[in-house]
PDB file of N, CA and C in Angstrom:
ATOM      1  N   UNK A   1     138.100 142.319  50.653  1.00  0.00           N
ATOM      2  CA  UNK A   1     136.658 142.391  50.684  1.00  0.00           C
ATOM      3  C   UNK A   1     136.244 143.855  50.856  1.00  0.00           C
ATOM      4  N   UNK A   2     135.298 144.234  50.144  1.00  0.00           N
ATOM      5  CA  UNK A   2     135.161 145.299  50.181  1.00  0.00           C
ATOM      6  C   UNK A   2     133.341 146.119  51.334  1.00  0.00           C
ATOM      7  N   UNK A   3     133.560 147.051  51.661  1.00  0.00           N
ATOM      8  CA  UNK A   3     132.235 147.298  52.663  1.00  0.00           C
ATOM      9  C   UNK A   3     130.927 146.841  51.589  1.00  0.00           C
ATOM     10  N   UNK A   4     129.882 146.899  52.006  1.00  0.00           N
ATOM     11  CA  UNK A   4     128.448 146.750  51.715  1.00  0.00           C
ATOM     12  C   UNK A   4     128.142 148.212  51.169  1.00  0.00           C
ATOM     13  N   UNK A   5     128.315 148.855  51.657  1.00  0.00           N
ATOM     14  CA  UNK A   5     127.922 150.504  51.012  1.00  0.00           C
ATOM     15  C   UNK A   5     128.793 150.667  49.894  1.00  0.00           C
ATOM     16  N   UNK A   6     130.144 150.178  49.694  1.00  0.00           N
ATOM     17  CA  UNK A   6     131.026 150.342  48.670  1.00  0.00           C
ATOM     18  C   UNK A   6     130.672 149.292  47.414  1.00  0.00           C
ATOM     19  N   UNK A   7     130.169 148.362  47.955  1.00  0.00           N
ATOM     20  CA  UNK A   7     129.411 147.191  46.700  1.00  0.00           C
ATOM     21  C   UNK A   7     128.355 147.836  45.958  1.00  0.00           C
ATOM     22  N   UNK A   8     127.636 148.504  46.553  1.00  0.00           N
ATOM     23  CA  UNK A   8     126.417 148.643  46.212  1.00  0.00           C
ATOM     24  C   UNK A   8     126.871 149.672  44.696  1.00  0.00           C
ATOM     25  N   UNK A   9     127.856 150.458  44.745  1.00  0.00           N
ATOM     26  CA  UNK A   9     127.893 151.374  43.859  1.00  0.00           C
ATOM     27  C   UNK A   9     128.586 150.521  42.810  1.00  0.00           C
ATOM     28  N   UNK A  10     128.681 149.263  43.090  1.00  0.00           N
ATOM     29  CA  UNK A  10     129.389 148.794  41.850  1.00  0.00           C
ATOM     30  C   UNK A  10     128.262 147.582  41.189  1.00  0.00           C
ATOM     31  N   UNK A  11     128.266 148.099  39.830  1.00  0.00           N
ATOM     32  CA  UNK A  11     127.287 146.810  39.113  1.00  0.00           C
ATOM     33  C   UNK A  11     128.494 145.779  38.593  1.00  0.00           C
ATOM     34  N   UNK A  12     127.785 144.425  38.225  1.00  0.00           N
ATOM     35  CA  UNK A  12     128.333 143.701  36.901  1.00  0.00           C
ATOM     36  C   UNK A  12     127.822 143.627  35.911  1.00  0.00           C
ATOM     37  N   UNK A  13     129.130 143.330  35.002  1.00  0.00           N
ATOM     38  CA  UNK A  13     128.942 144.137  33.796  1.00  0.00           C
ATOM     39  C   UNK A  13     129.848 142.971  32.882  1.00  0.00           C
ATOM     40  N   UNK A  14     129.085 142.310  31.743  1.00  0.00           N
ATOM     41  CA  UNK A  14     129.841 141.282  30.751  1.00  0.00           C
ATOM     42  C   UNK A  14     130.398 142.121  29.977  1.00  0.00           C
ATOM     43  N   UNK A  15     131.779 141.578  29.614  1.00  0.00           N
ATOM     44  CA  UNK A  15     132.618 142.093  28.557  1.00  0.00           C
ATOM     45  C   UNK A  15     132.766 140.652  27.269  1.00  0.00           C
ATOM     46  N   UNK A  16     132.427 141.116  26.186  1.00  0.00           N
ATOM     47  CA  UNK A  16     132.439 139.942  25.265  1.00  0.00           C
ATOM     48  C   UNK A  16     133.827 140.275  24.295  1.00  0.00           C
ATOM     49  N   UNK A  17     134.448 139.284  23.429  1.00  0.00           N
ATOM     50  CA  UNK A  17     135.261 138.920  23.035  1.00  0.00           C
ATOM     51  C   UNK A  17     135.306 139.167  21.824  1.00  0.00           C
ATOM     52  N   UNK A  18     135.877 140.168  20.735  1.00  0.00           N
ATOM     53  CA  UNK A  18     135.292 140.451  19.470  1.00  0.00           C
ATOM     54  C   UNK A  18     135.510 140.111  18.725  1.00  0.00           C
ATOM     55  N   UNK A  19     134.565 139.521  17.594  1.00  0.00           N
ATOM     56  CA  UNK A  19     135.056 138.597  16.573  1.00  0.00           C
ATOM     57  C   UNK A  19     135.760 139.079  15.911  1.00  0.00           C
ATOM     58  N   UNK A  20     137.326 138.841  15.859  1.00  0.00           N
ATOM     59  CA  UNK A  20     137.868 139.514  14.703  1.00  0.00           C
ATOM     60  C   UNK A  20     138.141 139.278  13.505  1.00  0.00           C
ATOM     61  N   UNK A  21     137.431 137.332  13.107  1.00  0.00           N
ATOM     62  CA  UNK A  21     137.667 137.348  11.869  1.00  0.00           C
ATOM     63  C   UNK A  21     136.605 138.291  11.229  1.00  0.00           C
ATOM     64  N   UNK A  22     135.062 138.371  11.703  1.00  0.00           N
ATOM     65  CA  UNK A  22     133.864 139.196  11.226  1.00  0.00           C
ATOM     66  C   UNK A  22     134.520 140.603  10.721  1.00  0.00           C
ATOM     67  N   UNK A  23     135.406 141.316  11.882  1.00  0.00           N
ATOM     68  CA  UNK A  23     135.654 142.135  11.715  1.00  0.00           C
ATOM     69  C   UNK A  23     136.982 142.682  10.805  1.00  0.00           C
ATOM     70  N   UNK A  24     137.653 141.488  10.603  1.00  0.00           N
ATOM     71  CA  UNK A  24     138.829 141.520   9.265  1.00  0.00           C
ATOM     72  C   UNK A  24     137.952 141.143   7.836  1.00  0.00           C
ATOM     73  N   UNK A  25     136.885 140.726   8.065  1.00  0.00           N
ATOM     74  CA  UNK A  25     136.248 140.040   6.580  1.00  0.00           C
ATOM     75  C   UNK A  25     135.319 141.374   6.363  1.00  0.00           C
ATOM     76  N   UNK A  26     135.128 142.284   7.094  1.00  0.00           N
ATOM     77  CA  UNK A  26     133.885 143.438   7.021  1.00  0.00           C
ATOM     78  C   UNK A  26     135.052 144.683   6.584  1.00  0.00           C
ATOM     79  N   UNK A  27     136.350 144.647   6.890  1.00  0.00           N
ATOM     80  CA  UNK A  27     137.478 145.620   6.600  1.00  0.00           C
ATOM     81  C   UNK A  27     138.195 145.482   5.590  1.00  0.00           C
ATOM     82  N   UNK A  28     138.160 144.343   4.702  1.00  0.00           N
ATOM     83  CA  UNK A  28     139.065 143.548   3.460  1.00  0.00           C
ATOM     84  C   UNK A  28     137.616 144.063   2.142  1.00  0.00           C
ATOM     85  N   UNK A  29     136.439 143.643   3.043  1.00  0.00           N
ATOM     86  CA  UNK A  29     135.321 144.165   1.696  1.00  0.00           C
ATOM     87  C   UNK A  29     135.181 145.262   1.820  1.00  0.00           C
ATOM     88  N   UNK A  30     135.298 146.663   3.018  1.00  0.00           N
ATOM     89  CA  UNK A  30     135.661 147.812   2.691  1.00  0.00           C
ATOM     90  C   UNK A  30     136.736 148.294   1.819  1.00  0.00           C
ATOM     91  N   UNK A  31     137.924 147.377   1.890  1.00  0.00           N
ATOM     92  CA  UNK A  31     139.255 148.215   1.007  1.00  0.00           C
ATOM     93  C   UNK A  31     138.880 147.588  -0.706  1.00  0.00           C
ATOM     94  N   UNK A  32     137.650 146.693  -0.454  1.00  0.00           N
ATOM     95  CA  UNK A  32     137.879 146.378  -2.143  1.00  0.00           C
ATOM     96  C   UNK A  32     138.356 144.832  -2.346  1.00  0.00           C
ATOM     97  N   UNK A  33     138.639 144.321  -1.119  1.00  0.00           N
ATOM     98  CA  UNK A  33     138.835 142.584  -1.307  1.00  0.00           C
ATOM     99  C   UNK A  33     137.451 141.963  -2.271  1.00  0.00           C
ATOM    100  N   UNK A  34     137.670 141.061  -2.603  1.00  0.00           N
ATOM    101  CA  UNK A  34     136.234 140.308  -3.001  1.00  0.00           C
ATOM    102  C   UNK A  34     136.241 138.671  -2.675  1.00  0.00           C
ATOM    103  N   UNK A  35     137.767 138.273  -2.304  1.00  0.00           N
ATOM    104  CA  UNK A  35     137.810 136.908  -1.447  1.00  0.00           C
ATOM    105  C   UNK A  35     137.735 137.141  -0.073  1.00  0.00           C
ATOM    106  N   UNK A  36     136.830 138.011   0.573  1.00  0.00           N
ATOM    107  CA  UNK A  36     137.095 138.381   1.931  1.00  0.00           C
ATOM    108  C   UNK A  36     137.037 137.245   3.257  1.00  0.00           C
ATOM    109  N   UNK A  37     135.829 136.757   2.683  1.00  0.00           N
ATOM    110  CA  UNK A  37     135.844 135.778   3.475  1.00  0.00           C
ATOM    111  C   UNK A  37     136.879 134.890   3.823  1.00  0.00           C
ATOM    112  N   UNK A  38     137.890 133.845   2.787  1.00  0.00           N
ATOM    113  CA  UNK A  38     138.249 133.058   3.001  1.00  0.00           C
ATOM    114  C   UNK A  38     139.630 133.970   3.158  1.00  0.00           C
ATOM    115  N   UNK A  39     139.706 134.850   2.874  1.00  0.00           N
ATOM    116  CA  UNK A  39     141.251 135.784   3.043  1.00  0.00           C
ATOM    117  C   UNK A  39     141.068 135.701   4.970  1.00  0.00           C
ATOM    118  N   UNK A  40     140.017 136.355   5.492  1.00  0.00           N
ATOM    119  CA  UNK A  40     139.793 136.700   6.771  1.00  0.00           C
ATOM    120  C   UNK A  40     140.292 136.107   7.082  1.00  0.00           C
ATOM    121  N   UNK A  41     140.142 134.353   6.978  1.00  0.00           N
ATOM    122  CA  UNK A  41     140.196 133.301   7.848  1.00  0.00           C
ATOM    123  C   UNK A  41     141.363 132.658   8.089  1.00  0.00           C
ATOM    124  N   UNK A  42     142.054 132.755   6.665  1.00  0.00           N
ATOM    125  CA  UNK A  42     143.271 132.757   6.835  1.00  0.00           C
ATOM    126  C   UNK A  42     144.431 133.864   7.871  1.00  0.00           C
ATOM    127  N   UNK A  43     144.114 134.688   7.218  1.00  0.00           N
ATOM    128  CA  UNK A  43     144.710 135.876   8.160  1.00  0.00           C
ATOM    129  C   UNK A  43     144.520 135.875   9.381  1.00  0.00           C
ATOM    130  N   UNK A  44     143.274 135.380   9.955  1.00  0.00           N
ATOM    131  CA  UNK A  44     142.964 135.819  11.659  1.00  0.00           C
ATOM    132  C   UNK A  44     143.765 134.520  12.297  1.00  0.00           C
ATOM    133  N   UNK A  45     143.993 133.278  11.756  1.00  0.00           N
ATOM    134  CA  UNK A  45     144.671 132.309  11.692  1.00  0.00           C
ATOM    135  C   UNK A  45     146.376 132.593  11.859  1.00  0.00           C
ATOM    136  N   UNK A  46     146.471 133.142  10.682  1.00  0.00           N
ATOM    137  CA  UNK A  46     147.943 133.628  11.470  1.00  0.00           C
ATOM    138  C   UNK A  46     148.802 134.614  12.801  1.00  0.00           C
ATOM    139  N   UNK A  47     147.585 135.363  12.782  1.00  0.00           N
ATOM    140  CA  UNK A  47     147.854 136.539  13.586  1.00  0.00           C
ATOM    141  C   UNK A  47     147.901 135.329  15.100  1.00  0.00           C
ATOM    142  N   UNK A  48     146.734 134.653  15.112  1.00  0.00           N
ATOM    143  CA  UNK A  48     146.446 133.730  16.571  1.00  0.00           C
ATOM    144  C   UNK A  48     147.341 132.913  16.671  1.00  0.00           C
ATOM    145  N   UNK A  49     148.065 132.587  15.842  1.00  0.00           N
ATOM    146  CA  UNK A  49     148.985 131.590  15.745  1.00  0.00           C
ATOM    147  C   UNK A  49     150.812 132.198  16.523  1.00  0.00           C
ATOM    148  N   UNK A  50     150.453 133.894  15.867  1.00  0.00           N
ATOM    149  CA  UNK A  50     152.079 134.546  15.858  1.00  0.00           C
ATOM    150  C   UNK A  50     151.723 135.267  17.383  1.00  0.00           C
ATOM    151  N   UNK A  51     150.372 135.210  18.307  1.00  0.00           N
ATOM    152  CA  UNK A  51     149.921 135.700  18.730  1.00  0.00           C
ATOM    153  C   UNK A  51     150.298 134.354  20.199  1.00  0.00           C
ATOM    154  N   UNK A  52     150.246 133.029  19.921  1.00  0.00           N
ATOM    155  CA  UNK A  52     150.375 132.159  20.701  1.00  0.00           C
ATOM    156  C   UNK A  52     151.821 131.621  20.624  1.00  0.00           C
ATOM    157  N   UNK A  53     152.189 131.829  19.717  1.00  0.00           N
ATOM    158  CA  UNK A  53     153.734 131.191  19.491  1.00  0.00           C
ATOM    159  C   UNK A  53     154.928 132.085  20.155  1.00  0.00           C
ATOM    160  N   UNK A  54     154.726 133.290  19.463  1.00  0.00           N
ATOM    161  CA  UNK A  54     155.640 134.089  19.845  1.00  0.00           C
ATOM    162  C   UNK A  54     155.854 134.864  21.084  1.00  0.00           C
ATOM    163  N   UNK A  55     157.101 134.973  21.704  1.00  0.00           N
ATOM    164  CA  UNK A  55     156.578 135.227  23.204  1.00  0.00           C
ATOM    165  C   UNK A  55     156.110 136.863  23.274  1.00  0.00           C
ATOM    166  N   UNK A  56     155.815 137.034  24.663  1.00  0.00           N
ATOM    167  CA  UNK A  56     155.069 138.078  25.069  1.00  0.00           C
ATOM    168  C   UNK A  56     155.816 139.180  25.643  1.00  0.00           C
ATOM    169  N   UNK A  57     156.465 139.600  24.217  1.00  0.00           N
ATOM    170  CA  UNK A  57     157.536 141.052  24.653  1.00  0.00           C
ATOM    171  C   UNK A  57     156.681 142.188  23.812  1.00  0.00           C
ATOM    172  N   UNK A  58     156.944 143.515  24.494  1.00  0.00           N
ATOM    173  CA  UNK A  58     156.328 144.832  24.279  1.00  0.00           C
ATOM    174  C   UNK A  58     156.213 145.030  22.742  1.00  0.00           C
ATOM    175  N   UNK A  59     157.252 144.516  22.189  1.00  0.00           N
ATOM    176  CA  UNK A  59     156.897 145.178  20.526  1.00  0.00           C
ATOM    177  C   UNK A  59     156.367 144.165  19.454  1.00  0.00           C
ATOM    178  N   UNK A  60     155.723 142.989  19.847  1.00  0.00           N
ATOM    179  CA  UNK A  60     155.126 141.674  18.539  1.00  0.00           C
ATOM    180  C   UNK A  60     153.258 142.248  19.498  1.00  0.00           C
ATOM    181  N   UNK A  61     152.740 143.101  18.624  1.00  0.00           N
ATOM    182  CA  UNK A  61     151.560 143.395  18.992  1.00  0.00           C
ATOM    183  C   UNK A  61     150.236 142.973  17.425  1.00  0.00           C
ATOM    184  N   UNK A  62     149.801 142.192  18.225  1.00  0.00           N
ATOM    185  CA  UNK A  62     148.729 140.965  17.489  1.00  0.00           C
ATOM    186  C   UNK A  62     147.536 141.333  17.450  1.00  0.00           C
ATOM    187  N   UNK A  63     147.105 142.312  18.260  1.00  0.00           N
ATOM    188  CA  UNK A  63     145.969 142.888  18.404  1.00  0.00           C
ATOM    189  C   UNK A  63     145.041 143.460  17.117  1.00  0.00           C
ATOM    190  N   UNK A  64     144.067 144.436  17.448  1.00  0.00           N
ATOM    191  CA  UNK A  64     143.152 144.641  16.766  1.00  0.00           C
ATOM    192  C   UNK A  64     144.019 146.440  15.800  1.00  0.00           C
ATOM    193  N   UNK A  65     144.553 146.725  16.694  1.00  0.00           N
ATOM    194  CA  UNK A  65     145.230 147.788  15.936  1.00  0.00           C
ATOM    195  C   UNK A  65     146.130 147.418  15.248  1.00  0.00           C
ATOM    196  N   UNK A  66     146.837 146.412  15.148  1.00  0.00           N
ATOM    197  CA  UNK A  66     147.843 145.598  13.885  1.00  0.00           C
ATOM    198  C   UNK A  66     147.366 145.351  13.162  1.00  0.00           C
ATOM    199  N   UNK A  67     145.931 144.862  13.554  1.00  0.00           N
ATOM    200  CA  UNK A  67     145.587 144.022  12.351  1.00  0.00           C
ATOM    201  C   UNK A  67     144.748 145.157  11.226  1.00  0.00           C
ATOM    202  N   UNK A  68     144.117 146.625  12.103  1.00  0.00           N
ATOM    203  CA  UNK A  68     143.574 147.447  11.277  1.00  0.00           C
ATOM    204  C   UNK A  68     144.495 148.138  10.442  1.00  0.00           C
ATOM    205  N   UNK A  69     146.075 148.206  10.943  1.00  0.00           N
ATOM    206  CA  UNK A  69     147.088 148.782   9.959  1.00  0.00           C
ATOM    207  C   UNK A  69     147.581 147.927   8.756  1.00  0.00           C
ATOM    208  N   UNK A  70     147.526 146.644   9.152  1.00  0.00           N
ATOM    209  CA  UNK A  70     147.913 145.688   7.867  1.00  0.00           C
ATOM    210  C   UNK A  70     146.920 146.565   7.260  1.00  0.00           C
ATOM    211  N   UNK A  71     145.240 146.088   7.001  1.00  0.00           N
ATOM    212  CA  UNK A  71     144.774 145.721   6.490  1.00  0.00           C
ATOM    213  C   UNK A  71     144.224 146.928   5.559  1.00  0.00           C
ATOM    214  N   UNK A  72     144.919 147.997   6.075  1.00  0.00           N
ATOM    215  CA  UNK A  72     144.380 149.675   5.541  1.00  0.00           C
ATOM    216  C   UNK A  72     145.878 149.297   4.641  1.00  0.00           C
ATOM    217  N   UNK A  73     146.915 149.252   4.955  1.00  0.00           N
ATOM    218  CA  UNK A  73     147.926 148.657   4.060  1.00  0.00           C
ATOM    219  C   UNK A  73     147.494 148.019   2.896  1.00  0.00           C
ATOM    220  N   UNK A  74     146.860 146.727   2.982  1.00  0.00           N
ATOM    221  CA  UNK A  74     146.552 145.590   1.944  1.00  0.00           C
ATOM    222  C   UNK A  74     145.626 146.832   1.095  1.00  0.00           C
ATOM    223  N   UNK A  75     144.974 147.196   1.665  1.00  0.00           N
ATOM    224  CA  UNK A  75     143.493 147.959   0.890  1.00  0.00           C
ATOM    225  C   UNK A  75     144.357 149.090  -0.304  1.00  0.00           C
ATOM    226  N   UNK A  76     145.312 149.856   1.022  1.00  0.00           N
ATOM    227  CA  UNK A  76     146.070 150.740  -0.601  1.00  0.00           C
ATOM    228  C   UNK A  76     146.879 149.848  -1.392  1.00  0.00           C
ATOM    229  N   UNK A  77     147.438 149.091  -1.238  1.00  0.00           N
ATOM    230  CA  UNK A  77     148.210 148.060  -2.178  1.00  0.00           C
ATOM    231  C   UNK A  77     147.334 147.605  -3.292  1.00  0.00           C
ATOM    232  N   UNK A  78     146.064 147.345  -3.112  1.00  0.00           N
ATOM    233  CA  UNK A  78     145.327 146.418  -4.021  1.00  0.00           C
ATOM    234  C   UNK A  78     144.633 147.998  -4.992  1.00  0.00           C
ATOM    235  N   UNK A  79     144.433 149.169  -4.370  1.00  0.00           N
ATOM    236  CA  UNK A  79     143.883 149.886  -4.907  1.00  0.00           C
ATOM    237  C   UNK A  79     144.981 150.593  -6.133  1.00  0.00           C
ATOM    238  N   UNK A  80     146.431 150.521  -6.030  1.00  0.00           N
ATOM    239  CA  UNK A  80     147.100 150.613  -6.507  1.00  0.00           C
ATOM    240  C   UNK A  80     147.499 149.832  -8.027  1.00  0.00           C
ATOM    241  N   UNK A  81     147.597 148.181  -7.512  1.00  0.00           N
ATOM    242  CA  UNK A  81     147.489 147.954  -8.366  1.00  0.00           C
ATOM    243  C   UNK A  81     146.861 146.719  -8.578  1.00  0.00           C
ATOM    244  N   UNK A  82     145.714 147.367  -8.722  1.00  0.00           N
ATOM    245  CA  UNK A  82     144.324 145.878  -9.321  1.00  0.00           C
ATOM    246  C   UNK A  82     144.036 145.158  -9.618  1.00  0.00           C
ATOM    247  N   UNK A  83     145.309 144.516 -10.554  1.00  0.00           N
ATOM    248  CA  UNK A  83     145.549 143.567 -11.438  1.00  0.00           C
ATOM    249  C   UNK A  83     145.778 142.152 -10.496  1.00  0.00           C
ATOM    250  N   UNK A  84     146.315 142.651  -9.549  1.00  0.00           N
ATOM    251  CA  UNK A  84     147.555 141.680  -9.093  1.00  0.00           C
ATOM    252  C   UNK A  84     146.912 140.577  -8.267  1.00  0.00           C
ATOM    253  N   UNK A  85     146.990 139.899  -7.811  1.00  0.00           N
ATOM    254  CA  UNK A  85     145.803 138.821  -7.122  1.00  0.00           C
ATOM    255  C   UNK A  85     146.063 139.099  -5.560  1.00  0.00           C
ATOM    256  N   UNK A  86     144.719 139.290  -4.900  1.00  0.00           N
ATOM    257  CA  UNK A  86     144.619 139.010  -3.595  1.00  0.00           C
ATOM    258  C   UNK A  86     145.501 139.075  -2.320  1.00  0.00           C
ATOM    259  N   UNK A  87     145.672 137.305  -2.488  1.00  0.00           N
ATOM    260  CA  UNK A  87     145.829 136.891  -1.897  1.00  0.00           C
ATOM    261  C   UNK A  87     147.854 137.757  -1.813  1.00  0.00           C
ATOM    262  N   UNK A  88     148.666 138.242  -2.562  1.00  0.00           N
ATOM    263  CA  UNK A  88     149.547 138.256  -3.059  1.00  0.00           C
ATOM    264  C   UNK A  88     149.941 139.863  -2.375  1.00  0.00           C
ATOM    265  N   UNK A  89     148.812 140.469  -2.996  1.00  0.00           N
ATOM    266  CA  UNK A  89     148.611 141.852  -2.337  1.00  0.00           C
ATOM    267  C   UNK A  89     148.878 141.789  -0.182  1.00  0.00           C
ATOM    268  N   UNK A  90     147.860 140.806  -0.128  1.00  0.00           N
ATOM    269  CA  UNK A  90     148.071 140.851   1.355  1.00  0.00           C
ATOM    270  C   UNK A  90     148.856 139.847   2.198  1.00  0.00           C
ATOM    271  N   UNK A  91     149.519 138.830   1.449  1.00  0.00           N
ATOM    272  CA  UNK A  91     150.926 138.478   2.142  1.00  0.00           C
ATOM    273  C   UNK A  91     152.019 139.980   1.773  1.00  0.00           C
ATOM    274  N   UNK A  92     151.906 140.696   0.623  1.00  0.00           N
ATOM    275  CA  UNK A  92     152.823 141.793   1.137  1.00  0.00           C
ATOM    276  C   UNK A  92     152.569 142.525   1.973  1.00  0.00           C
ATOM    277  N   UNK A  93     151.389 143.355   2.050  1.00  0.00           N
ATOM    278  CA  UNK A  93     151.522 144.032   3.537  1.00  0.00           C
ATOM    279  C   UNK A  93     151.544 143.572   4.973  1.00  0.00           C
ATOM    280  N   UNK A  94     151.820 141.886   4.804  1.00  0.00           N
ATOM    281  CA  UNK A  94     152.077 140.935   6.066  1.00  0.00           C
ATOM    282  C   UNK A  94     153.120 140.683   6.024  1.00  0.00           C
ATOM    283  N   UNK A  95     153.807 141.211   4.960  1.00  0.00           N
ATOM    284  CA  UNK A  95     155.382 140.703   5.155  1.00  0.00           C
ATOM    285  C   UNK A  95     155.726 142.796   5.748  1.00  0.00           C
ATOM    286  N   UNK A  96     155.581 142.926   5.074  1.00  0.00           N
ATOM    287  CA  UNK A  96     156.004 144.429   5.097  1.00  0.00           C
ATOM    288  C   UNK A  96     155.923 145.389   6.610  1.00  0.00           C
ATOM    289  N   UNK A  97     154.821 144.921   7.779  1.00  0.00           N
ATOM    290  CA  UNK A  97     154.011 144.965   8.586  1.00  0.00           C
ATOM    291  C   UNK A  97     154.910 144.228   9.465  1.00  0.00           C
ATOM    292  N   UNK A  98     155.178 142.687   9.464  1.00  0.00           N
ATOM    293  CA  UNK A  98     155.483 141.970  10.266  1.00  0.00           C
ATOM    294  C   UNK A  98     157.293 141.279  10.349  1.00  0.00           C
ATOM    295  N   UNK A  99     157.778 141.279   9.507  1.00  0.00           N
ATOM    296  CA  UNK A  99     159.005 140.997   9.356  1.00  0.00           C
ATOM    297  C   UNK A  99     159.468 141.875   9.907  1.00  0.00           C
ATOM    298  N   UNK A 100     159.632 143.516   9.773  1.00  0.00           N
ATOM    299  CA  UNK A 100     160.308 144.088  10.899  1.00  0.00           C
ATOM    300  C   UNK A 100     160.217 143.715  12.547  1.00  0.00           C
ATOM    301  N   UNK A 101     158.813 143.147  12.968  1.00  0.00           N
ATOM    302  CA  UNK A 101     158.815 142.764  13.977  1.00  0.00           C
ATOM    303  C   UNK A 101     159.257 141.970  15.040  1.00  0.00           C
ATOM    304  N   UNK A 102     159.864 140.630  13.772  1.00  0.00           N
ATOM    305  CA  UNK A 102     160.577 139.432  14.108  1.00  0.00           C
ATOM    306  C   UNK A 102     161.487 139.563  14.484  1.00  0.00           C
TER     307      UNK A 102
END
């Protein structure tokens, strides 16, 4: 428990939870996706999944900085080569990204 004079200097303060499919579907239509949406959903799906399954050792990191390196990955892959579909583009930089991890 802390003194009354020492409370006082402390406020509360909400911390909210960030959407990261919003924010994988707003980063897939920056690199040039155009299925962003339903790509997002899939993707944020797996990450929560490899994120709950897999146990909780220092190097399987699920977070928001994994997911901004895939996805700057997927973005040069697809800018490369254009042709190629989607969805195809970004299971490779999820394989490429994450299989070393396993």
């Amino acid at each position: 428990e802390l003194p009354e004079g020492l409370k006082a200097l402390f406020r509360p303060m909400t911390v909210m939870v960030p959407d990261l499919v919003l924010i994988c579907e707003n980063m897939m239509m920056a690199e040039g996706f155009t299925t962003a949406n339903s790509l997002a959903t899939k993707f944020f799906t797996l990450y929560n999944l490899l994120k709950d399954l897999l146990s909780k050792q220092e190097h399987y990191d699920w977070g928001l900085r994994a997911i901004k390196s895939v996805l700057v990955v997927a973005g040069a892959l697809k800018r490369a080569d254009p042709d190629s579909s989607e969805d195809a583009v970004l299971m490779r930089a999820l394989r490429d990204f994450n299989v070393p991890k396993i």
